[in-house]
Protein backbone atom coordinates (compact mmCIF):
# COMPACT_ATOMS: atom_id res chain seq x y z
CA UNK A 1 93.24 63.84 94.91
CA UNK A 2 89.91 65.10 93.68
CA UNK A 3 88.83 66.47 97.23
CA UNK A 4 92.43 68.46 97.30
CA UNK A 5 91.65 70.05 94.11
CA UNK A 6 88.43 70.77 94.94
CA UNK A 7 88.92 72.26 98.63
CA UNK A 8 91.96 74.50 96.68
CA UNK A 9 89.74 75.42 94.14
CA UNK A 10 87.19 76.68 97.28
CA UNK A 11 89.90 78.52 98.91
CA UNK A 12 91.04 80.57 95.50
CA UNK A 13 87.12 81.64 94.87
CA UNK A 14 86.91 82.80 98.44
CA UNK A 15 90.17 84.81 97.80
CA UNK A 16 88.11 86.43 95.20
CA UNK A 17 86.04 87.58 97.37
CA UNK A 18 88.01 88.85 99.79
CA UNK A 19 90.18 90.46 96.72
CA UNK A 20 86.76 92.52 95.36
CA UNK A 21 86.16 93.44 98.90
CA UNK A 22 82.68 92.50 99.35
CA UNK A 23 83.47 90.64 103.08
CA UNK A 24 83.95 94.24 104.27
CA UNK A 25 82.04 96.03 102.03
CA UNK A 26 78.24 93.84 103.20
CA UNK A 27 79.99 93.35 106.69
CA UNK A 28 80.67 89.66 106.22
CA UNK A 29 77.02 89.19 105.29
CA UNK A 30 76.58 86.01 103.76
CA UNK A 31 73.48 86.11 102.17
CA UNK A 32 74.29 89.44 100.71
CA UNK A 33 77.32 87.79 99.24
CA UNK A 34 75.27 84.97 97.87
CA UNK A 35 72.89 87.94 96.80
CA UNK A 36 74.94 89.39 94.39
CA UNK A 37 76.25 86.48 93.26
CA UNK A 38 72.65 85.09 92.48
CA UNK A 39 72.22 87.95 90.65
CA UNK A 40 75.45 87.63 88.60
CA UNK A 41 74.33 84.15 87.72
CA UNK A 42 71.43 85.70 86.43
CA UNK A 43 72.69 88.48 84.15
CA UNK A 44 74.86 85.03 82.67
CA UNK A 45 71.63 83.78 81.47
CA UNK A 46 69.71 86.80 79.89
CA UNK A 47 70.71 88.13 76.91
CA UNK A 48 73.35 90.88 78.29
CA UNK A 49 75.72 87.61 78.52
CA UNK A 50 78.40 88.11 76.00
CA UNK A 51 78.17 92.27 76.97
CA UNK A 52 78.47 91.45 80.65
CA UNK A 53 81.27 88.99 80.76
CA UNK A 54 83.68 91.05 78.78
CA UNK A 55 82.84 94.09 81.35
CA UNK A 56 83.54 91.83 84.19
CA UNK A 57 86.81 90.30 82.84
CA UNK A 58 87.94 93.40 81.82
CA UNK A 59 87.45 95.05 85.26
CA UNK A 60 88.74 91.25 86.83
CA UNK A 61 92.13 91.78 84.73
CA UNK A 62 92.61 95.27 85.88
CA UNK A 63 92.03 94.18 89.24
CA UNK A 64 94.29 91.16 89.18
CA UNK A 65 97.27 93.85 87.49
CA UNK A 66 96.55 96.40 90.03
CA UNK A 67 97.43 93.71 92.87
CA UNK A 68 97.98 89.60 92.29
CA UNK A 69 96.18 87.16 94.67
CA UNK A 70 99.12 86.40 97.04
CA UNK A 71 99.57 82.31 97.01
């Protein structure tokens, strides 16, 4: 059962990515993907945490309002 949860869990965090646009926005380039998430992971541990996570969940909320992840 853990391996289901897990491979759904895989599947909804890809959605994200499709959602923000960034396969067609780096032309399906992977390591750009991983890129700017690296660098996301970053910014969570410097200082600008706390500022930087209620930007991106604000901006993730308006996203998700503007247009739910189809299931």
């Amino acid at each position: 059962m853990k391996r289901r949860e897990r491979t759904r869990q895989l599947i909804e965090l890809g959605g994200l990515i499709a959602k923000a646009d960034l396969v067609e926005l780096t032309g399906d380039d992977r390591a750009v993907i991983l890129g700017l998430l690296v660098e996301a992971a970053a910014t969570l541990r410097s200082e600008a945490r706390e500022r930087q996570l209620t930007l991106w969940r604000r901006r993730g909320r308006r996203a998700f309002d503007a247009a739910p992840i189809e299931a």
